[in-house]
Structure formats: C-alpha cells, structure tokens
PDB file of N, CA and C in Angstrom:
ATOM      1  N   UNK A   1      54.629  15.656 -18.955  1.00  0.00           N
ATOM      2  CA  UNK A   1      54.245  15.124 -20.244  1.00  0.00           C
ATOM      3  C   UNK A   1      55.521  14.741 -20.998  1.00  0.00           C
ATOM      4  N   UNK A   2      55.253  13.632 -21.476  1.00  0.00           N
ATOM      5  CA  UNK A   2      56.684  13.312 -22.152  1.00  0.00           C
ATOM      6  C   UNK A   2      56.124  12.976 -23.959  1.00  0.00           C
ATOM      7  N   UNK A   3      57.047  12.935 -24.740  1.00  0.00           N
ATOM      8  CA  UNK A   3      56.872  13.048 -26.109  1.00  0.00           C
ATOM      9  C   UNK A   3      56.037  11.846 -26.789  1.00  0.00           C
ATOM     10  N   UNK A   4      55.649  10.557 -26.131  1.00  0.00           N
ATOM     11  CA  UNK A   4      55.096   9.729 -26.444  1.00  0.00           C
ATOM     12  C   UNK A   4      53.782  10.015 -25.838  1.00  0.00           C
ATOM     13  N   UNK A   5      53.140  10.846 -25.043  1.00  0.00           N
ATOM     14  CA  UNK A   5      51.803  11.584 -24.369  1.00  0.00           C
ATOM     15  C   UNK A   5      51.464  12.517 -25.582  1.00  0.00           C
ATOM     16  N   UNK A   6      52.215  13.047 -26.157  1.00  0.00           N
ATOM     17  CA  UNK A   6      51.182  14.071 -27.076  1.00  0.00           C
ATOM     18  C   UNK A   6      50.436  13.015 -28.090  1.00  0.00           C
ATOM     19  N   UNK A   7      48.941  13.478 -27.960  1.00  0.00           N
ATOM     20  CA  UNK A   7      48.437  13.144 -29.064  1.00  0.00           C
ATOM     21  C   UNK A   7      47.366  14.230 -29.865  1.00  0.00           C
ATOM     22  N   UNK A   8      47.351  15.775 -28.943  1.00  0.00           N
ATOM     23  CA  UNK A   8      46.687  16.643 -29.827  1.00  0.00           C
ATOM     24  C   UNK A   8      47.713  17.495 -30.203  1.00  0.00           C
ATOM     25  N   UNK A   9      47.033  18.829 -31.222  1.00  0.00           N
ATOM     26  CA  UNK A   9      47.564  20.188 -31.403  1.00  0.00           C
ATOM     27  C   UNK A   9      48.418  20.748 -29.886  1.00  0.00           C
ATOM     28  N   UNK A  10      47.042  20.771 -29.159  1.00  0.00           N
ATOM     29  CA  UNK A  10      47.129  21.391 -27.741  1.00  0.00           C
ATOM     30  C   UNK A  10      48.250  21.092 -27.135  1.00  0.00           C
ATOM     31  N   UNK A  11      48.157  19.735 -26.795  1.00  0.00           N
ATOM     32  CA  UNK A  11      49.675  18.662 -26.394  1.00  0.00           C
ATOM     33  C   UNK A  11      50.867  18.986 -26.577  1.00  0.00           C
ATOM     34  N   UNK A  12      50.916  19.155 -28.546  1.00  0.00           N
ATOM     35  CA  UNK A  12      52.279  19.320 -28.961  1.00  0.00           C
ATOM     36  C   UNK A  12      52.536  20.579 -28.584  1.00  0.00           C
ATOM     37  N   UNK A  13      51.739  21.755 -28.641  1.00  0.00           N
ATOM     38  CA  UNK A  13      51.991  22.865 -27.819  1.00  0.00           C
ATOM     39  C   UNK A  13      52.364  22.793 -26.484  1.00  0.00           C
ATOM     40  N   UNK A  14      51.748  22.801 -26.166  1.00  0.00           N
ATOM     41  CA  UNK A  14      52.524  22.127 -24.510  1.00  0.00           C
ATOM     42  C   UNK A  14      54.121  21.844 -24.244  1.00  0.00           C
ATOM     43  N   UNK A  15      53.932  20.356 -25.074  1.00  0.00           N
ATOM     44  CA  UNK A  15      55.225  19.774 -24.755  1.00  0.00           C
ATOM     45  C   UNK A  15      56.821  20.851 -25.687  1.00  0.00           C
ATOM     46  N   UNK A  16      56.182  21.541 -26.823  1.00  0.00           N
ATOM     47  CA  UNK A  16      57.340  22.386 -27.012  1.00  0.00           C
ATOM     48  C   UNK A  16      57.655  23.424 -26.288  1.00  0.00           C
ATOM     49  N   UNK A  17      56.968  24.383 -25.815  1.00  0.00           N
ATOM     50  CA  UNK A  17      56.856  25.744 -25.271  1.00  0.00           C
ATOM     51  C   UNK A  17      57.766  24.938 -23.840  1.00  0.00           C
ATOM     52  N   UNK A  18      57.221  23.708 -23.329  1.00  0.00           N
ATOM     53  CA  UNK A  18      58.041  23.403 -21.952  1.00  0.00           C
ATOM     54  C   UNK A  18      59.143  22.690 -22.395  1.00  0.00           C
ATOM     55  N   UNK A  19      59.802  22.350 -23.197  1.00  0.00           N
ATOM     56  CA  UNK A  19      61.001  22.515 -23.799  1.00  0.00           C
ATOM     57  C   UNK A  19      62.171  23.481 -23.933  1.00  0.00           C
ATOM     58  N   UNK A  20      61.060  24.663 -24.554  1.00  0.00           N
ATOM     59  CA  UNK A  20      61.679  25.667 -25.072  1.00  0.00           C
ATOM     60  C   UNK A  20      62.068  26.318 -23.442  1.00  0.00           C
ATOM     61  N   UNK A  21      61.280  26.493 -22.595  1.00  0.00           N
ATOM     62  CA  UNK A  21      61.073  26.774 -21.351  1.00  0.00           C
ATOM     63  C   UNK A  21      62.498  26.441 -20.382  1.00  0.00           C
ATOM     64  N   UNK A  22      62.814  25.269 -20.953  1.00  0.00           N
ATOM     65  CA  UNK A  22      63.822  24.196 -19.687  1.00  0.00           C
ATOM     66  C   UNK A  22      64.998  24.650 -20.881  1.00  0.00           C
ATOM     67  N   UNK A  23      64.855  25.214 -22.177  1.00  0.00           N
ATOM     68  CA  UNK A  23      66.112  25.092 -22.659  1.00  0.00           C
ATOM     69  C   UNK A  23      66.281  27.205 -22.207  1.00  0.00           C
ATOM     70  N   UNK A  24      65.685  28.032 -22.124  1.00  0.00           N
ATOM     71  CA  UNK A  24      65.700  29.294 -21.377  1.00  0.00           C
ATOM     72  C   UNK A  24      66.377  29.388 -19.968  1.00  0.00           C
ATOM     73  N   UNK A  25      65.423  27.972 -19.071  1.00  0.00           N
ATOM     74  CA  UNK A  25      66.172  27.855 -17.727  1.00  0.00           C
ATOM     75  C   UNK A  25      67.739  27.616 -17.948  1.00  0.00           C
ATOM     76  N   UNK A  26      67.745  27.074 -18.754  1.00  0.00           N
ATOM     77  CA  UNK A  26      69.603  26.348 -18.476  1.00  0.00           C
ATOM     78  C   UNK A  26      70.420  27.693 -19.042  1.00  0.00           C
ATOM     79  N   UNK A  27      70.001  28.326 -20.108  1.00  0.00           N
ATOM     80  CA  UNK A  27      70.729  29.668 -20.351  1.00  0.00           C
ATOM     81  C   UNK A  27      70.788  30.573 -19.862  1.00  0.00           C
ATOM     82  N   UNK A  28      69.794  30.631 -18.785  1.00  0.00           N
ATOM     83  CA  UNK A  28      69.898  31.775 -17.559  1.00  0.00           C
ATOM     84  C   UNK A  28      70.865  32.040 -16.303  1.00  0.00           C
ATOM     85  N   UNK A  29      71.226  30.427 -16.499  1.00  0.00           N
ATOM     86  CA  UNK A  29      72.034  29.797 -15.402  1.00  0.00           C
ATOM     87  C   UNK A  29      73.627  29.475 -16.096  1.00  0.00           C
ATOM     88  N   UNK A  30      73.630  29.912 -17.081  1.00  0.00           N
ATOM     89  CA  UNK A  30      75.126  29.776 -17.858  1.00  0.00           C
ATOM     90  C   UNK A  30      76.078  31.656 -17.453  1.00  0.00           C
ATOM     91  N   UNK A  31      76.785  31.577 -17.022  1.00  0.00           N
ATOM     92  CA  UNK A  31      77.938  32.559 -16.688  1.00  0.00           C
ATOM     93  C   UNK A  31      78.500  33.280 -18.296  1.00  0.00           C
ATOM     94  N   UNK A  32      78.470  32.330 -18.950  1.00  0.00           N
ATOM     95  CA  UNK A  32      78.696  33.220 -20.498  1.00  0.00           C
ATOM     96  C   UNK A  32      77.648  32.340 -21.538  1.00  0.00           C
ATOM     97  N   UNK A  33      77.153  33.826 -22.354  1.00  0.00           N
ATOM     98  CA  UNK A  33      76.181  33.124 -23.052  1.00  0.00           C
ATOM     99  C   UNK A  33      76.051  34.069 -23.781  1.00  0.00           C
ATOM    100  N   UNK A  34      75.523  33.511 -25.507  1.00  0.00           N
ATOM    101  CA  UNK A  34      75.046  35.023 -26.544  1.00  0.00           C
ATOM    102  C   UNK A  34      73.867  35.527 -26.218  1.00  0.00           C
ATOM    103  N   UNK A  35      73.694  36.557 -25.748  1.00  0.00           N
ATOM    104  CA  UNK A  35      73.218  37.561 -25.198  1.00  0.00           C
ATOM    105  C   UNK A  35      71.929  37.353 -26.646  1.00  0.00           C
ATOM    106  N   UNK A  36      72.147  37.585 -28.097  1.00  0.00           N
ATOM    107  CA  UNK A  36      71.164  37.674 -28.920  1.00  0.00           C
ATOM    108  C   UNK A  36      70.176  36.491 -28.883  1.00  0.00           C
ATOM    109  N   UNK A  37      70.976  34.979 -28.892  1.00  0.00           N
ATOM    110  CA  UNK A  37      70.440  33.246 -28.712  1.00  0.00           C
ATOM    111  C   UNK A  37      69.628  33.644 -27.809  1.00  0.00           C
ATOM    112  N   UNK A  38      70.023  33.876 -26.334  1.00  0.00           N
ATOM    113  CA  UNK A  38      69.195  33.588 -24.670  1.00  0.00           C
ATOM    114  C   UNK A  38      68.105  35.135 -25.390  1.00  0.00           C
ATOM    115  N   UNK A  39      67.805  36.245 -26.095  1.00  0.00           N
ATOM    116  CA  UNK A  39      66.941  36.931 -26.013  1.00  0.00           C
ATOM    117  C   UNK A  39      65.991  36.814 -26.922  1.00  0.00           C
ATOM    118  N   UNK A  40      66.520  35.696 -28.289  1.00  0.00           N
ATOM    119  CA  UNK A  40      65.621  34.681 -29.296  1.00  0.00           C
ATOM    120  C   UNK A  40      65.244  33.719 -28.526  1.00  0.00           C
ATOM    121  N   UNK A  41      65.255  32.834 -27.562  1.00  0.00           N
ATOM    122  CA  UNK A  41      64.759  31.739 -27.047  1.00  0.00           C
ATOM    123  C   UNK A  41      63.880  32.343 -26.182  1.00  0.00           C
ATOM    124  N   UNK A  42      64.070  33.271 -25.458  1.00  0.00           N
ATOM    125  CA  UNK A  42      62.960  34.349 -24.799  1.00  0.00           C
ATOM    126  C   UNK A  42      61.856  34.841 -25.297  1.00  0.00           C
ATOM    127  N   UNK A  43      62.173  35.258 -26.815  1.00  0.00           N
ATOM    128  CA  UNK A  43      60.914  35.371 -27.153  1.00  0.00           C
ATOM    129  C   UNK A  43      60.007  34.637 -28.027  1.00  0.00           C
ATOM    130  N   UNK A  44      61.050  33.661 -28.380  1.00  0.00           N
ATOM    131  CA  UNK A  44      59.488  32.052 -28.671  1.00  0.00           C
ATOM    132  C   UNK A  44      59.010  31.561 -27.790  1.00  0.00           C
ATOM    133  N   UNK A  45      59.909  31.715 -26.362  1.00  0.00           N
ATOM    134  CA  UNK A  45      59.052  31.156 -25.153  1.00  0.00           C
ATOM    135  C   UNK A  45      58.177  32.092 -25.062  1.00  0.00           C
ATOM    136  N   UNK A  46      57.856  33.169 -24.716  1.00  0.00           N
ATOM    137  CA  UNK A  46      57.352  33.901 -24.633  1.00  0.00           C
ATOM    138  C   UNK A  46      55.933  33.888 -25.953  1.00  0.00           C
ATOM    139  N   UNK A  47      56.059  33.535 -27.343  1.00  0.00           N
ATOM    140  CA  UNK A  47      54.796  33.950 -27.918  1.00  0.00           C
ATOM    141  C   UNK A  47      54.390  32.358 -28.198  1.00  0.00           C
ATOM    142  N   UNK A  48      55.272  31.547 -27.527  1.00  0.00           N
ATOM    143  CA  UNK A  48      54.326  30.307 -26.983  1.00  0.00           C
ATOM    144  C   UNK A  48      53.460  30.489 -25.949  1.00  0.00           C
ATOM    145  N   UNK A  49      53.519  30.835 -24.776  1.00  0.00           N
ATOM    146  CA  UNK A  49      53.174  31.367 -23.768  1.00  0.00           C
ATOM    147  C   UNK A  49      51.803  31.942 -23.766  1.00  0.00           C
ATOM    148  N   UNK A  50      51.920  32.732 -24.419  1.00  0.00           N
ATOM    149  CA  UNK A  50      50.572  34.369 -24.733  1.00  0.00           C
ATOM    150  C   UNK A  50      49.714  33.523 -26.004  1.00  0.00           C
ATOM    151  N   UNK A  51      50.525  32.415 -26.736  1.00  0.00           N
ATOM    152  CA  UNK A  51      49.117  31.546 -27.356  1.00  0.00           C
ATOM    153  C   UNK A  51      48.690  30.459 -26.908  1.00  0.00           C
ATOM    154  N   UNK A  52      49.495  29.734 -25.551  1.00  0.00           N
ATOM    155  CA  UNK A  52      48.582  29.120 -24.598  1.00  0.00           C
ATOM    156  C   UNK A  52      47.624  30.042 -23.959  1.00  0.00           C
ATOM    157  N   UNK A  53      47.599  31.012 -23.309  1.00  0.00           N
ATOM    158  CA  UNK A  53      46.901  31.768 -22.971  1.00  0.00           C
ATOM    159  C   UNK A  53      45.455  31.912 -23.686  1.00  0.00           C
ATOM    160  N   UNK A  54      45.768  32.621 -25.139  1.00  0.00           N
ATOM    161  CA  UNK A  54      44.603  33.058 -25.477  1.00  0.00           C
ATOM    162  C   UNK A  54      44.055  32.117 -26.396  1.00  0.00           C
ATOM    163  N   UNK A  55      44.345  31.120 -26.407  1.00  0.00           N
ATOM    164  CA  UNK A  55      43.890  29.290 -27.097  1.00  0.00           C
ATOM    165  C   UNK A  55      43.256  28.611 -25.691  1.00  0.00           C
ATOM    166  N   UNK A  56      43.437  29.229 -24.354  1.00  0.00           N
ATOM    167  CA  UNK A  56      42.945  28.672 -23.192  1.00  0.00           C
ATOM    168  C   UNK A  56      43.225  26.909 -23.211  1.00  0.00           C
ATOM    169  N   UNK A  57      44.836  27.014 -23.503  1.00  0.00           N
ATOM    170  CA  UNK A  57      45.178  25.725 -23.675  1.00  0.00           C
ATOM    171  C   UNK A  57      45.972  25.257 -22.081  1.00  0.00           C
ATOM    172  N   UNK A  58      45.273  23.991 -21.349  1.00  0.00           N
ATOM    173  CA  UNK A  58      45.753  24.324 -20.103  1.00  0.00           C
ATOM    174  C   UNK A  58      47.228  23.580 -20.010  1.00  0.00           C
ATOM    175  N   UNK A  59      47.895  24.360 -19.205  1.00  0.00           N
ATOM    176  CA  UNK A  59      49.201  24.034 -18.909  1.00  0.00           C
ATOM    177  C   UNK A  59      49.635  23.512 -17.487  1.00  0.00           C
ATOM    178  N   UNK A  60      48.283  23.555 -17.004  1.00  0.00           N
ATOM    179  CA  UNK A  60      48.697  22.045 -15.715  1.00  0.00           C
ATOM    180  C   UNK A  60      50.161  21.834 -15.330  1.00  0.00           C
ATOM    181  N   UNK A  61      50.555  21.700 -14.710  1.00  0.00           N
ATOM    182  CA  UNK A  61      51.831  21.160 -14.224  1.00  0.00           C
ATOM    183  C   UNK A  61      53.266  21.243 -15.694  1.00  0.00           C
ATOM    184  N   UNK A  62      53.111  22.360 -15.762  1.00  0.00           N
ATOM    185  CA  UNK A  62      54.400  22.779 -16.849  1.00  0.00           C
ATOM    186  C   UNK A  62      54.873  24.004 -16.692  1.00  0.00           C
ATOM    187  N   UNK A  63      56.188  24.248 -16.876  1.00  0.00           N
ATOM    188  CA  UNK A  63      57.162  25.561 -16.892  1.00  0.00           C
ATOM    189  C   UNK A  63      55.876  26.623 -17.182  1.00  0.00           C
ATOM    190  N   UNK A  64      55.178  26.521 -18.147  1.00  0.00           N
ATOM    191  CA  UNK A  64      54.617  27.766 -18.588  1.00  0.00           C
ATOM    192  C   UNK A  64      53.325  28.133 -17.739  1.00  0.00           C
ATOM    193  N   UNK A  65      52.964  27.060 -17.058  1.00  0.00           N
ATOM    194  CA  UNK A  65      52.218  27.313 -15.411  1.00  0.00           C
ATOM    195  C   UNK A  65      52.916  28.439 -14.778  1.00  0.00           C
ATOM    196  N   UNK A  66      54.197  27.986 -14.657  1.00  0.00           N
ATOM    197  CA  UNK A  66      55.214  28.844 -13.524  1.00  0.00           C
ATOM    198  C   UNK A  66      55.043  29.781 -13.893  1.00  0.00           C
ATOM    199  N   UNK A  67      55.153  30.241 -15.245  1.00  0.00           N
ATOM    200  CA  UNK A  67      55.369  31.851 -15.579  1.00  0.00           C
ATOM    201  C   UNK A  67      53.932  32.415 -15.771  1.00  0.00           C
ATOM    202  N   UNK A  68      53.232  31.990 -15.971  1.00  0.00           N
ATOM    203  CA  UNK A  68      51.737  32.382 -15.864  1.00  0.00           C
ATOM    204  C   UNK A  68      51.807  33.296 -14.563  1.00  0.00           C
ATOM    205  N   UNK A  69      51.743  31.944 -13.424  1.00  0.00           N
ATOM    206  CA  UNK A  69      51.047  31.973 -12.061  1.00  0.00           C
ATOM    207  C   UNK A  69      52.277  32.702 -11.195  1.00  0.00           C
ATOM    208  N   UNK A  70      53.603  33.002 -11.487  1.00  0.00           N
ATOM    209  CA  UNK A  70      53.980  33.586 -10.664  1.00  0.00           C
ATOM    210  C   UNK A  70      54.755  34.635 -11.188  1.00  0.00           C
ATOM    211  N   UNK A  71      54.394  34.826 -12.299  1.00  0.00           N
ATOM    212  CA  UNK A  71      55.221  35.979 -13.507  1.00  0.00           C
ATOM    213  C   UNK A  71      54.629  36.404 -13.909  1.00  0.00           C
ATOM    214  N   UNK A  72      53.405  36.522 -13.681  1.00  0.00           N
ATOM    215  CA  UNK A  72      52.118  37.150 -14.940  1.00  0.00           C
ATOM    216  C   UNK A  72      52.447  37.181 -16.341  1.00  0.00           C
ATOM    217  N   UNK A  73      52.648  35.806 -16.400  1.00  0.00           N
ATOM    218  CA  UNK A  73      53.278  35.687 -17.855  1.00  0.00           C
ATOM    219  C   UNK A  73      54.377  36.063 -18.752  1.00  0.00           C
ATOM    220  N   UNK A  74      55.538  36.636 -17.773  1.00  0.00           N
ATOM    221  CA  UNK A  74      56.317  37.158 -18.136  1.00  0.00           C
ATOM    222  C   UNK A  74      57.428  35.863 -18.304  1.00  0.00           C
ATOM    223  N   UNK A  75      57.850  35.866 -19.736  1.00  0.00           N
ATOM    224  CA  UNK A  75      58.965  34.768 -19.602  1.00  0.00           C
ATOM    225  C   UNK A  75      60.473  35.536 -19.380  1.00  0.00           C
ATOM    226  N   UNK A  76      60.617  36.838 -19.669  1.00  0.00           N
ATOM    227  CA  UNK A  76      61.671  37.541 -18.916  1.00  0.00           C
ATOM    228  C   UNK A  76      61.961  37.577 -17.625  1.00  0.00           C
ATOM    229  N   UNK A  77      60.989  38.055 -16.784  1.00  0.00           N
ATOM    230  CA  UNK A  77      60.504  37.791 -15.294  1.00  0.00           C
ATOM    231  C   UNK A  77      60.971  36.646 -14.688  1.00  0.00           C
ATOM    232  N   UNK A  78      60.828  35.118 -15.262  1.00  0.00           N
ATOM    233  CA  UNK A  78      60.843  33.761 -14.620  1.00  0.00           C
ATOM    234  C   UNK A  78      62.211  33.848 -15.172  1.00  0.00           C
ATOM    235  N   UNK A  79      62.399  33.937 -16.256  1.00  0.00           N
ATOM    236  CA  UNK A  79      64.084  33.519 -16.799  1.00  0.00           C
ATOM    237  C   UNK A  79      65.382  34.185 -15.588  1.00  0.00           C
ATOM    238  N   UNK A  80      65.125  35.288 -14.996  1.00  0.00           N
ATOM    239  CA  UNK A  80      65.563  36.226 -14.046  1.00  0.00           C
ATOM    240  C   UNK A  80      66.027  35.964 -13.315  1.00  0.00           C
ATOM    241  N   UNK A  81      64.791  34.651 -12.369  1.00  0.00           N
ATOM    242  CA  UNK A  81      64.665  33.936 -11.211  1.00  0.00           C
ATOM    243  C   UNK A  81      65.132  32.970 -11.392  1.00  0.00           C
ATOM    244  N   UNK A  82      65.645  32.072 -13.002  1.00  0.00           N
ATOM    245  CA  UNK A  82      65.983  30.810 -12.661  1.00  0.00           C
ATOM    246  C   UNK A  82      67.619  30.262 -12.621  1.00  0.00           C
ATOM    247  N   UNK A  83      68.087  31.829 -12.138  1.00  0.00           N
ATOM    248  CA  UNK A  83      69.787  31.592 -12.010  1.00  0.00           C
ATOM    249  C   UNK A  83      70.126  31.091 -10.486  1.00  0.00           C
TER     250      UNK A  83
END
C-alpha cells in the first residue's frame, strides 16, 4: 500500500503502523542506537498492532501481518529477528 491508496480510517492505519514497522526494522539493524528512541518506536508499533487486532482491521500483506502470524503479535519478538 502506498500513501496515495489510503482512502479509509482503516487504510491510514495500516499504512502508518507499516511505516512505523520498517522504521523499527532499520533500528534493529543499526550497531549503535538510543536504546530509549528503538524502545519508544517499539511501543507505538506495538499499540498499533493490538488496535489492528481488536478493530479486526486486516493487514494483508504488511509488516504487521509478520508480527501477528509469526510473533504472536509481539513487536519485540519480530524486531529481534530483523537484525
């Protein structure tokens, strides 16, 4: 989904949380990093995440699929894996 595709609530949810998602991946994968930033970006990914969930907003083919389906929703869990 790219930024000219959103046209609901749902959407714009989407397209931030997998934002927020790809900007978590790249800090996981940085060798020095503020430890407080990478554990604030963790947890907006994260209570983006748990209100796709319980909004049963589908996330089809997006980062927050990944952590659903192979993290049980854990955005700590996936962040772990994406070094």
């Amino acid at each position: 989904m790219t930024l000219r595709d959103v046209r609901t609530p749902e959407q714009a949810l989407v397209y931030i949380t997998d934002c927020n998602l790809a900007t978590v991946a790249h800090m996981s994968m940085l060798k020095s990093k503020k430890k407080g930033e990478f554990a604030r970006q963790i947890s907006i990914a994260q209570t983006a995440v748990d209100w796709m969930l319980s909004m049963k907003v589908d996330m089809s083919g997006t980062r927050a699929e990944d952590v659903v389906s192979g993290y049980d929703g854990n955005v700590r869990k996936w962040a772990e894996k994406q070094r």
